[in-house]
PDB file of N, CA and C in Angstrom:
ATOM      1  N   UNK A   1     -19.104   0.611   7.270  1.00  0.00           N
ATOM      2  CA  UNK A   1     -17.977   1.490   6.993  1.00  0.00           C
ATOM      3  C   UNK A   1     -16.693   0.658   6.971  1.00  0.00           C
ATOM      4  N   UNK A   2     -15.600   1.196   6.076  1.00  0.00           N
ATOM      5  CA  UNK A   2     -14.640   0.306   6.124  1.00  0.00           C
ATOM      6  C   UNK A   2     -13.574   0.914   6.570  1.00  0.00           C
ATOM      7  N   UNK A   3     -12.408   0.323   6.797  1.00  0.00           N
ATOM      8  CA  UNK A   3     -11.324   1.032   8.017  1.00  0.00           C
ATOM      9  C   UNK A   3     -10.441   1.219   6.976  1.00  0.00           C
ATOM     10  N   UNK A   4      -9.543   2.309   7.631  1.00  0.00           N
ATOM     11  CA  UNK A   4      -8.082   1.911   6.663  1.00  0.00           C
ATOM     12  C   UNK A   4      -7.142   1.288   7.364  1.00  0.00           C
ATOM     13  N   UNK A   5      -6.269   1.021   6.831  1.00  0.00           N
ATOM     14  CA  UNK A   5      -5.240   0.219   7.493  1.00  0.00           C
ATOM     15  C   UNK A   5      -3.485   0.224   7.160  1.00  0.00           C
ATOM     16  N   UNK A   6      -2.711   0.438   7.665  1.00  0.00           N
ATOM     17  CA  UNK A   6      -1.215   0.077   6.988  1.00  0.00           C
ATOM     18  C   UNK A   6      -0.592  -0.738   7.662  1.00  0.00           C
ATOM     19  N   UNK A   7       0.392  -1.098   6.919  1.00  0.00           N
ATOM     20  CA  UNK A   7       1.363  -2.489   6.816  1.00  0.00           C
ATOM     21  C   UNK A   7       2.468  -2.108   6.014  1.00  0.00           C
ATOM     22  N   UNK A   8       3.643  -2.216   6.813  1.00  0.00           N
ATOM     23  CA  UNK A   8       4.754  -2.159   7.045  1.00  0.00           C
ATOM     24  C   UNK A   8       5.857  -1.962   8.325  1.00  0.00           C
ATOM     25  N   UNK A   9       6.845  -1.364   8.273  1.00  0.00           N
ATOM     26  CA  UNK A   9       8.214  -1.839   8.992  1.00  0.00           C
ATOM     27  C   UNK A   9       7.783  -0.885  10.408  1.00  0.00           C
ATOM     28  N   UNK A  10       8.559  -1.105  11.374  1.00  0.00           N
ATOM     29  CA  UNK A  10       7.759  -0.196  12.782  1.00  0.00           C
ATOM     30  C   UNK A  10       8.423   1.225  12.232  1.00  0.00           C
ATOM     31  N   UNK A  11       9.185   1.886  11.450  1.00  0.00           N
ATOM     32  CA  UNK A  11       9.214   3.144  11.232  1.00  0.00           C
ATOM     33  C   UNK A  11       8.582   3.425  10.513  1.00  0.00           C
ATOM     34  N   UNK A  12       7.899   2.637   9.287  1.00  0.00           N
ATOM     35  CA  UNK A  12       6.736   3.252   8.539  1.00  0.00           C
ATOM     36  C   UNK A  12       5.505   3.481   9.174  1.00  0.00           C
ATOM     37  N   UNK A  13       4.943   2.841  10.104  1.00  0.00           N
ATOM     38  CA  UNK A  13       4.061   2.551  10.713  1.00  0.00           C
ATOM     39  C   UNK A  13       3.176   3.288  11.719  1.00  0.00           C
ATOM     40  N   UNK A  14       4.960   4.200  12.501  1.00  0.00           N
ATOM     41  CA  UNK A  14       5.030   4.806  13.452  1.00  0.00           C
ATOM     42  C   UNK A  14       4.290   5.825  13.236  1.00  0.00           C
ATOM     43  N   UNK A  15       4.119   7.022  11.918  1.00  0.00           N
ATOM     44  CA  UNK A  15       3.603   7.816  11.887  1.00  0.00           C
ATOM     45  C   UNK A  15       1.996   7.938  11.961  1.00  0.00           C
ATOM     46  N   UNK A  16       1.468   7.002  11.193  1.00  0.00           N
ATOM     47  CA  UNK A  16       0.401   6.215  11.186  1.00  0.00           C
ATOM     48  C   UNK A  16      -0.602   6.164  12.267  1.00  0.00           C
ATOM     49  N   UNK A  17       0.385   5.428  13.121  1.00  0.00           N
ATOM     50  CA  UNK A  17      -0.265   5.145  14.553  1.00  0.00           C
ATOM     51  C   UNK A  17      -0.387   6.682  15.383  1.00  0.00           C
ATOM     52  N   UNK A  18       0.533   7.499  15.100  1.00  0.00           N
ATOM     53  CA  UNK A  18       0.486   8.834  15.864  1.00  0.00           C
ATOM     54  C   UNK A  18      -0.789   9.483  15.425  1.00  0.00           C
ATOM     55  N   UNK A  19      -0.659   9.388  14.389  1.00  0.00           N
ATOM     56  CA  UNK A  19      -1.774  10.298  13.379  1.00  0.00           C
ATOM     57  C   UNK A  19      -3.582   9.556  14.033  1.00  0.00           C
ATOM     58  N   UNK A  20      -3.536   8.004  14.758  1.00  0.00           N
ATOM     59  CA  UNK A  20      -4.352   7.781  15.052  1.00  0.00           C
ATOM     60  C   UNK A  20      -5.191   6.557  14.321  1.00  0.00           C
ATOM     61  N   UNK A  21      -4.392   6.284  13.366  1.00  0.00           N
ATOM     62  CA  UNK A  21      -4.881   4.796  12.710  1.00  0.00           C
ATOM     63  C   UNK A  21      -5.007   3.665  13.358  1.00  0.00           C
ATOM     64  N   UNK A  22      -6.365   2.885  13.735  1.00  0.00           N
ATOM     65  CA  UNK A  22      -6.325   1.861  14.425  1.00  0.00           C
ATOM     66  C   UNK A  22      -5.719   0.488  13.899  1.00  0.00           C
ATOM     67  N   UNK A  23      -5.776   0.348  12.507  1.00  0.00           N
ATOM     68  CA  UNK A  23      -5.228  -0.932  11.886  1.00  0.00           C
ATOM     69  C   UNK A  23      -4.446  -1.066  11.234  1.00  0.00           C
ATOM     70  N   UNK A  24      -2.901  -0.948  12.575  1.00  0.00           N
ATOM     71  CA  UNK A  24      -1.818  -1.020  11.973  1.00  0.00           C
ATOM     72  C   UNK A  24      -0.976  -2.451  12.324  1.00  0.00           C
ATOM     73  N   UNK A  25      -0.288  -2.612  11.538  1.00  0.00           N
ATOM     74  CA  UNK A  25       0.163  -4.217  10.629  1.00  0.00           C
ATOM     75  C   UNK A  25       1.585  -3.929  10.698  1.00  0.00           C
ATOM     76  N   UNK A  26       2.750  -4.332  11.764  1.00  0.00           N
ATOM     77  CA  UNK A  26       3.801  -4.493  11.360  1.00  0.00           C
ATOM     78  C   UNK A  26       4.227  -5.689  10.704  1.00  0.00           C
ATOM     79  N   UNK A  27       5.355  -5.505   9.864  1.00  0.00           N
ATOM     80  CA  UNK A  27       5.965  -7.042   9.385  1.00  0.00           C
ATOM     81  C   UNK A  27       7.684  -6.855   9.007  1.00  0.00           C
ATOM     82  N   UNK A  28       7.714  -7.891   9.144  1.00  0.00           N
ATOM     83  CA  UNK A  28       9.487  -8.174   8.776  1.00  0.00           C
ATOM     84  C   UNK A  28       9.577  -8.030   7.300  1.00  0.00           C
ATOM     85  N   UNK A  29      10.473  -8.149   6.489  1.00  0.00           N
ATOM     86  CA  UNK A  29      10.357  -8.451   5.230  1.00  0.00           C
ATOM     87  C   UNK A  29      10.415  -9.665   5.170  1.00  0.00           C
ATOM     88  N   UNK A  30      10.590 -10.786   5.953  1.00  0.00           N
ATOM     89  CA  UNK A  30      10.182 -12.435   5.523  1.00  0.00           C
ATOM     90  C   UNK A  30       8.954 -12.663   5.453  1.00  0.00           C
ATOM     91  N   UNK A  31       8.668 -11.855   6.171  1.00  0.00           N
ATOM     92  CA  UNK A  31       7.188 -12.465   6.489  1.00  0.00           C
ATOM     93  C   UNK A  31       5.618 -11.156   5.702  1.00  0.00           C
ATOM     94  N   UNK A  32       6.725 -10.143   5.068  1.00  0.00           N
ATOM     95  CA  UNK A  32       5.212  -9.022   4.330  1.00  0.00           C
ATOM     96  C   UNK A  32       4.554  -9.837   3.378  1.00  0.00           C
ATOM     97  N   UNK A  33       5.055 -10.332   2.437  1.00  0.00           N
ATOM     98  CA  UNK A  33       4.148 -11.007   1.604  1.00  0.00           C
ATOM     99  C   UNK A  33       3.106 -11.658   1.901  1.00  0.00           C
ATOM    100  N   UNK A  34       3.276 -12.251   3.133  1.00  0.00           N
ATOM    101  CA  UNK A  34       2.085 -13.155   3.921  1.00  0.00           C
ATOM    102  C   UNK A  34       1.002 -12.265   4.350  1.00  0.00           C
ATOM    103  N   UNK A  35       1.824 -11.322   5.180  1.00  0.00           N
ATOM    104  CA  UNK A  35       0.909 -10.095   5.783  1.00  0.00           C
ATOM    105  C   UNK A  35      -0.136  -9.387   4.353  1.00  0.00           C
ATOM    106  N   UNK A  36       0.832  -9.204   3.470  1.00  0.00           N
ATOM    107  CA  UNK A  36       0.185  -8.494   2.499  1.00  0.00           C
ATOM    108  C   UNK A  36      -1.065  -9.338   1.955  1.00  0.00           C
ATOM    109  N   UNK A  37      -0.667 -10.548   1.418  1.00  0.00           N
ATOM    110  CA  UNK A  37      -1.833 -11.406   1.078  1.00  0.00           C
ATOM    111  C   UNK A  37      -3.085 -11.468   2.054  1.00  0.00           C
ATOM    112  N   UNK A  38      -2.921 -11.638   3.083  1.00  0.00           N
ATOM    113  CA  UNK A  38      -3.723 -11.783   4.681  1.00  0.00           C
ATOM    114  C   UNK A  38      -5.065 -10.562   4.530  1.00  0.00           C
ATOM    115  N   UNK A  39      -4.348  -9.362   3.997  1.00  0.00           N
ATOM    116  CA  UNK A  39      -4.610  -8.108   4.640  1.00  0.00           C
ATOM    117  C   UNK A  39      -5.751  -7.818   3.208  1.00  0.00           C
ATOM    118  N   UNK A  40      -4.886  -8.472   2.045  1.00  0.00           N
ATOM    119  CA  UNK A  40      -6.311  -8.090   0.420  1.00  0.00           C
ATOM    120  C   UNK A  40      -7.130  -8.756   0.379  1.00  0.00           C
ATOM    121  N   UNK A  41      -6.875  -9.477   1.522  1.00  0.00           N
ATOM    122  CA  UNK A  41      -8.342 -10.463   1.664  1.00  0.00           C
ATOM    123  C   UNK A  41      -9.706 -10.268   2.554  1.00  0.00           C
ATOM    124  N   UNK A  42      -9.058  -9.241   3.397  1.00  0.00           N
ATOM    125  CA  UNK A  42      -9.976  -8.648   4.415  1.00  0.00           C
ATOM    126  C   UNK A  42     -10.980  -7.969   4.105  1.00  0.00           C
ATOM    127  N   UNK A  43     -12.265  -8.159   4.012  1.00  0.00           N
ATOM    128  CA  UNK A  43     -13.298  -7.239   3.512  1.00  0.00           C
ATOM    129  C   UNK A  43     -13.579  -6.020   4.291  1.00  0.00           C
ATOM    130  N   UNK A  44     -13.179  -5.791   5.554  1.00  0.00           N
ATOM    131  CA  UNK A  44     -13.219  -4.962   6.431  1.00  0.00           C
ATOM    132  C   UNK A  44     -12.354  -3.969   6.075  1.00  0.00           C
ATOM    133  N   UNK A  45     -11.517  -3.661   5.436  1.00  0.00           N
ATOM    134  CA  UNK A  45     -10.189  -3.013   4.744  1.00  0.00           C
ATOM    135  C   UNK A  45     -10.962  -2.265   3.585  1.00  0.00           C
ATOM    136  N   UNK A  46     -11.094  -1.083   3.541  1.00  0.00           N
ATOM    137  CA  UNK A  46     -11.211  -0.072   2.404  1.00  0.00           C
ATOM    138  C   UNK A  46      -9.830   0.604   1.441  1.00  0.00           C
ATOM    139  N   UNK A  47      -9.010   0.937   2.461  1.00  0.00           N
ATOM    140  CA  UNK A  47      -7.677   1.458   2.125  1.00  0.00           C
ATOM    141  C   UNK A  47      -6.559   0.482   2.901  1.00  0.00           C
ATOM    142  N   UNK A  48      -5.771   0.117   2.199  1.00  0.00           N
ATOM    143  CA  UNK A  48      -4.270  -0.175   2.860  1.00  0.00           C
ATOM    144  C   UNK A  48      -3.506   0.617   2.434  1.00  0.00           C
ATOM    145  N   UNK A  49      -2.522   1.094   3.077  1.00  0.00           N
ATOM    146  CA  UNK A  49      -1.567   2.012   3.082  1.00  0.00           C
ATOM    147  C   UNK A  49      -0.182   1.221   3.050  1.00  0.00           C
ATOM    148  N   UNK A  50       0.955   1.154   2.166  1.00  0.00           N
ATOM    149  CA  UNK A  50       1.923   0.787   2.492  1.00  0.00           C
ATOM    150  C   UNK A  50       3.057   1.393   1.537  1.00  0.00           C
ATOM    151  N   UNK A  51       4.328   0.870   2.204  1.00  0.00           N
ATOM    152  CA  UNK A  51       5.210   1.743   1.664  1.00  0.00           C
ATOM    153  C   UNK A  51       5.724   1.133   0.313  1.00  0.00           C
ATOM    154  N   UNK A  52       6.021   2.274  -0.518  1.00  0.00           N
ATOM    155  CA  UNK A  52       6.176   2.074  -2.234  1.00  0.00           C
ATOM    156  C   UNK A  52       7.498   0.778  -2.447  1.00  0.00           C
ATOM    157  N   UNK A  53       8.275   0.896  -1.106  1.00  0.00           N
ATOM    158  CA  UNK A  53       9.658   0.043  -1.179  1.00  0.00           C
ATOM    159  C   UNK A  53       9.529  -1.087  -1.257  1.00  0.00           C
ATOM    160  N   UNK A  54       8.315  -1.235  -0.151  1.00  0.00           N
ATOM    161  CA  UNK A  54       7.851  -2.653   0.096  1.00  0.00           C
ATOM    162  C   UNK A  54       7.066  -3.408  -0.647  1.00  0.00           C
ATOM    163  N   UNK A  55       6.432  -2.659  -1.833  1.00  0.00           N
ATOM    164  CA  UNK A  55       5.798  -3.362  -2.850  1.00  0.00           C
ATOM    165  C   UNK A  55       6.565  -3.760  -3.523  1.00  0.00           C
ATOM    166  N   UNK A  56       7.676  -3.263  -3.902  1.00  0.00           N
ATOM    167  CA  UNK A  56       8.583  -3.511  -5.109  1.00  0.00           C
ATOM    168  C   UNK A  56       9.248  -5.087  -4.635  1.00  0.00           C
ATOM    169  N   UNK A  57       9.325  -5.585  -3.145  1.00  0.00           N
ATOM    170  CA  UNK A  57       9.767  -6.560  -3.386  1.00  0.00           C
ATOM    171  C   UNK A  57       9.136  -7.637  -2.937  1.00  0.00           C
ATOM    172  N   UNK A  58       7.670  -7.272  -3.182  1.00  0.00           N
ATOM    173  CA  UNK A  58       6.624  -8.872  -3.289  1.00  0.00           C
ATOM    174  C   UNK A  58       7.041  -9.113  -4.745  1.00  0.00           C
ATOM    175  N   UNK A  59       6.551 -10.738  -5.019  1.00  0.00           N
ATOM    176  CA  UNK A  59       6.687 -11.107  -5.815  1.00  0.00           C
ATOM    177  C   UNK A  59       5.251 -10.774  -6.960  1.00  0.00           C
ATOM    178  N   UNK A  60       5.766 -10.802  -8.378  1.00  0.00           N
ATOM    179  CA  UNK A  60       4.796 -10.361  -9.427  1.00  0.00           C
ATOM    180  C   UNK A  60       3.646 -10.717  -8.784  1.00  0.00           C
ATOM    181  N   UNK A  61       3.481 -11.849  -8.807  1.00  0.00           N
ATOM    182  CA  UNK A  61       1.816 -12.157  -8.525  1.00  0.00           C
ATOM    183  C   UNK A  61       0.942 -11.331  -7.340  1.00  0.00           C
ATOM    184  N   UNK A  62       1.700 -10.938  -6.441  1.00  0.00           N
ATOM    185  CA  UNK A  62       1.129 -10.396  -5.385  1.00  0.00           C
ATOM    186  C   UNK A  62       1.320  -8.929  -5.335  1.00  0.00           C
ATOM    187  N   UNK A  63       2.703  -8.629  -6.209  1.00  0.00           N
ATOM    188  CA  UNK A  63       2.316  -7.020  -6.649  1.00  0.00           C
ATOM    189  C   UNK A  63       0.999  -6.429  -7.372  1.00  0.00           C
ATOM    190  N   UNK A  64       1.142  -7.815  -8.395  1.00  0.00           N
ATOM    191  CA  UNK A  64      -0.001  -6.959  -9.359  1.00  0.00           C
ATOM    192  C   UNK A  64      -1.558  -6.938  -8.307  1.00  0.00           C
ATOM    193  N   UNK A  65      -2.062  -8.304  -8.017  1.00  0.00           N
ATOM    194  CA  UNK A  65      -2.765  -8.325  -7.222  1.00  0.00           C
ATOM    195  C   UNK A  65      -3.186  -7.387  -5.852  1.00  0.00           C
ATOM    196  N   UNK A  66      -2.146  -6.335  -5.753  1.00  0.00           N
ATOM    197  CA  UNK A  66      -2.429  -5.512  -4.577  1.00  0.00           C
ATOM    198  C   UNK A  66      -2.453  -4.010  -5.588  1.00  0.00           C
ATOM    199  N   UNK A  67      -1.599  -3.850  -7.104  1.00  0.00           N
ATOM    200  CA  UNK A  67      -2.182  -2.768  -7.548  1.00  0.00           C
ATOM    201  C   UNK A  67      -3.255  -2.729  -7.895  1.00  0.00           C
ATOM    202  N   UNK A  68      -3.864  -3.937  -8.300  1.00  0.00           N
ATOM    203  CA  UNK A  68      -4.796  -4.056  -8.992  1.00  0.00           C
ATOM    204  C   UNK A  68      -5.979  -4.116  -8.210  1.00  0.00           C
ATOM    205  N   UNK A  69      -5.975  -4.199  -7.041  1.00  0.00           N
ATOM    206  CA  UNK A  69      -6.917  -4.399  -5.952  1.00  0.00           C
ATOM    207  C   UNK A  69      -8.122  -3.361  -5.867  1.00  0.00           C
ATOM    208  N   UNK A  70      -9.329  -3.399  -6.075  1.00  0.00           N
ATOM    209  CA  UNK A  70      -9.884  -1.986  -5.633  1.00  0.00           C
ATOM    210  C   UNK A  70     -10.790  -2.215  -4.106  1.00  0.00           C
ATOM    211  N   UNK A  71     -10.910  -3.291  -3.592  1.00  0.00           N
ATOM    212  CA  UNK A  71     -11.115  -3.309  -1.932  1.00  0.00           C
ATOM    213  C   UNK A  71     -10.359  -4.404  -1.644  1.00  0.00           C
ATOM    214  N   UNK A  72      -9.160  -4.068  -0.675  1.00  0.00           N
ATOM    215  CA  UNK A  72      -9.041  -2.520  -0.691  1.00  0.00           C
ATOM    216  C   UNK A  72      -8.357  -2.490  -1.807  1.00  0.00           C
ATOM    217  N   UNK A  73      -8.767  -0.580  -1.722  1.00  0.00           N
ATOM    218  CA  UNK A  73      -7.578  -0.182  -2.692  1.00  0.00           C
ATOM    219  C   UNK A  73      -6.296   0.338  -1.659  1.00  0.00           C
ATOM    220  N   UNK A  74      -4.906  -0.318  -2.499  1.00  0.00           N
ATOM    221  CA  UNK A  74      -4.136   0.103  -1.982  1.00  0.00           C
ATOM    222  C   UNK A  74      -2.964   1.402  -2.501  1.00  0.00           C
ATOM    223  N   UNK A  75      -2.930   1.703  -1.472  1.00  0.00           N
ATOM    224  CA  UNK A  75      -2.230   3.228  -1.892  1.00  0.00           C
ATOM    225  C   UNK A  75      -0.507   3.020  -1.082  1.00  0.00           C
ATOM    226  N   UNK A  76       0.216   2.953  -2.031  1.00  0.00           N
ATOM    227  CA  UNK A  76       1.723   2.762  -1.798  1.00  0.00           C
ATOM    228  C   UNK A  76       2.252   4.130  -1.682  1.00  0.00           C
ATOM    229  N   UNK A  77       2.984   4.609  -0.588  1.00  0.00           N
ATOM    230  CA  UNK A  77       3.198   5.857  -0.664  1.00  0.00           C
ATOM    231  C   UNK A  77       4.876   5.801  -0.222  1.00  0.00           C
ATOM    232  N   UNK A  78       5.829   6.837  -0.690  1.00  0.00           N
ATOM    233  CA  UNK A  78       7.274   6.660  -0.526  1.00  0.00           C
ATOM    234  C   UNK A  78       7.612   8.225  -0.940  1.00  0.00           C
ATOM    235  N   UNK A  79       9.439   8.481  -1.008  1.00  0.00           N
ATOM    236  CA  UNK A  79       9.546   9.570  -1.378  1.00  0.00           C
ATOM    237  C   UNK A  79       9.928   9.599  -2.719  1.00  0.00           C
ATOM    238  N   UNK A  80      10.081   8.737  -3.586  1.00  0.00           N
ATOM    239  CA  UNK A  80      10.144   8.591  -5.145  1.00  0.00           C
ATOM    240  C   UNK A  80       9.329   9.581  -6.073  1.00  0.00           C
ATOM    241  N   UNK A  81       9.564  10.421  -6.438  1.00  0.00           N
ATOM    242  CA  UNK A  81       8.667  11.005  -7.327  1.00  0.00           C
ATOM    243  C   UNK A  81       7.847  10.548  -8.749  1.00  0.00           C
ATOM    244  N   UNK A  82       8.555   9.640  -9.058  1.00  0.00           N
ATOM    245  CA  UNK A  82       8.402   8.449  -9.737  1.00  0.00           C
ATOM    246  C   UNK A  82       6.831   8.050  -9.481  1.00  0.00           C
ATOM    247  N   UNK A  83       6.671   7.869  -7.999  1.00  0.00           N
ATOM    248  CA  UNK A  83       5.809   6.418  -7.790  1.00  0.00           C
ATOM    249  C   UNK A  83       4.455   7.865  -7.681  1.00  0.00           C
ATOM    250  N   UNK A  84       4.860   8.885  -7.384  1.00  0.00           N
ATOM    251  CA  UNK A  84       3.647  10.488  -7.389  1.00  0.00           C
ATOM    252  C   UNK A  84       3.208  10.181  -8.761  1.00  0.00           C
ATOM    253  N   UNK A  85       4.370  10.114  -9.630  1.00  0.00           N
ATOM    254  CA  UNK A  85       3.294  10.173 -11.267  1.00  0.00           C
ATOM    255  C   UNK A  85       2.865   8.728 -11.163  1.00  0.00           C
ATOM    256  N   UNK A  86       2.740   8.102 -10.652  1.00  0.00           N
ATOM    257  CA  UNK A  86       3.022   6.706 -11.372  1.00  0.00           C
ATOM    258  C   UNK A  86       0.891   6.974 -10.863  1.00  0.00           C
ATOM    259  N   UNK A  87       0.939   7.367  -9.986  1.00  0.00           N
ATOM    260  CA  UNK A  87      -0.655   7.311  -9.221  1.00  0.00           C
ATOM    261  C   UNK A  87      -1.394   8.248  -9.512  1.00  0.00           C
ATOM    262  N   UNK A  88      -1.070   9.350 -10.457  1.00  0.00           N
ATOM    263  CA  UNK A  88      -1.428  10.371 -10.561  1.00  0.00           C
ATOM    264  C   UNK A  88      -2.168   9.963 -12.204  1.00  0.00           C
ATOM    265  N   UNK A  89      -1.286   8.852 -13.269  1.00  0.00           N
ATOM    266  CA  UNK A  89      -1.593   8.450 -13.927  1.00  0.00           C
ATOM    267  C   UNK A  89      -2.716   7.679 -13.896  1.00  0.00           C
ATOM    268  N   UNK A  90      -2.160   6.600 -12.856  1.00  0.00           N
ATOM    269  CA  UNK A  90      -3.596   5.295 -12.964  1.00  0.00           C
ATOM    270  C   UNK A  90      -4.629   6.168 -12.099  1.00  0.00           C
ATOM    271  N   UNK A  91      -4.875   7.170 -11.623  1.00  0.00           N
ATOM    272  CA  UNK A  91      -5.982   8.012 -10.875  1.00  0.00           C
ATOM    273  C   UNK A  91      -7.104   8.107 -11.892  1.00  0.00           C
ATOM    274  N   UNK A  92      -5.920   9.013 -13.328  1.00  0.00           N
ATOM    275  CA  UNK A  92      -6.864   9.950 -14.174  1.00  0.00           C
ATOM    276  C   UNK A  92      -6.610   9.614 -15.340  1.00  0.00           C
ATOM    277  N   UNK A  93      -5.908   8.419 -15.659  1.00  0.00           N
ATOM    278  CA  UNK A  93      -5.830   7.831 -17.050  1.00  0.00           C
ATOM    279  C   UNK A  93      -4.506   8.410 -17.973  1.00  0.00           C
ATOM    280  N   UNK A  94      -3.842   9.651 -17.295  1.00  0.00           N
ATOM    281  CA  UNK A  94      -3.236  10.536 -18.072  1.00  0.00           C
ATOM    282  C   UNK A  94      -1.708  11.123 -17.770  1.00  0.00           C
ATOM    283  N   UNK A  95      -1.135  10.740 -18.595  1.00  0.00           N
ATOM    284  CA  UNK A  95       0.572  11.098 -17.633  1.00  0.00           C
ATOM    285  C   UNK A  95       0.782  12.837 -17.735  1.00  0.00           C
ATOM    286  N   UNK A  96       0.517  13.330 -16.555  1.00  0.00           N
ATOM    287  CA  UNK A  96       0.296  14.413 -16.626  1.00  0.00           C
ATOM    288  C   UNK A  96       1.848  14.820 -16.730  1.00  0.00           C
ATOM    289  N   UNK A  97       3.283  14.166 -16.383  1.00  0.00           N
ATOM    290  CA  UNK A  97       4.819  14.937 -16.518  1.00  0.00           C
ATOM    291  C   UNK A  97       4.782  14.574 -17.690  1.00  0.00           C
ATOM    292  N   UNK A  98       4.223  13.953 -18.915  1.00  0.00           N
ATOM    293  CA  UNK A  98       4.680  13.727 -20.149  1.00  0.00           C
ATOM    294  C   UNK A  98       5.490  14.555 -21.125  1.00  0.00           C
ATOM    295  N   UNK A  99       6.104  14.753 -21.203  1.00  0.00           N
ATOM    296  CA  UNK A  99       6.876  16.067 -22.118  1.00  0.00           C
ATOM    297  C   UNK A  99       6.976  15.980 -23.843  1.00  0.00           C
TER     298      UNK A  99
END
């Protein structure tokens, strides 16, 4: 069985840990990219959880590499509504707000 896990700042984190998640990952922003790389490498990792803000400022190579990831897969979550379609698309192939 594989665990989930998140990684990010101790207020993202915080909820996480309440809710009962055992594999939680704080980091600075000097040091997430490292964490982040560390963490897509883990085969023990099914889901990583992290926040949508904090993806935006790894660098390309390690963004794409963590969207693109499917173990884990990672699920970036924030209050952007933006980043709701953005997953709702790559889910089901289909931009469902398209107008």
């Amino acid at each position: 069985m594989m665990d989930m896990a998140v990684l990010g700042s101790e207020e993202f984190v915080l909820g996480f840990r309440l809710a009962g998640i055992k594999r939680v990952y704080t980091a600075e922003p000097e040091d997430y990219e490292v964490a982040m790389t560390k963490l897509l490498e883990d085969e023990s990792i099914g889901i990583l959880t992290v926040d949508s803000s904090d993806l935006n400022k790894l660098s390309i190579g390690v963004r794409n590499k963590a969207l693109d990831s499917i173990s884990p897969v990672v699920v970036p979550v924030g209050k952007d509504e933006s980043d709701l379609r953005e997953k709702v698309k790559r889910a089901i192939g289909v931009d469902l707000y398209k107008n």
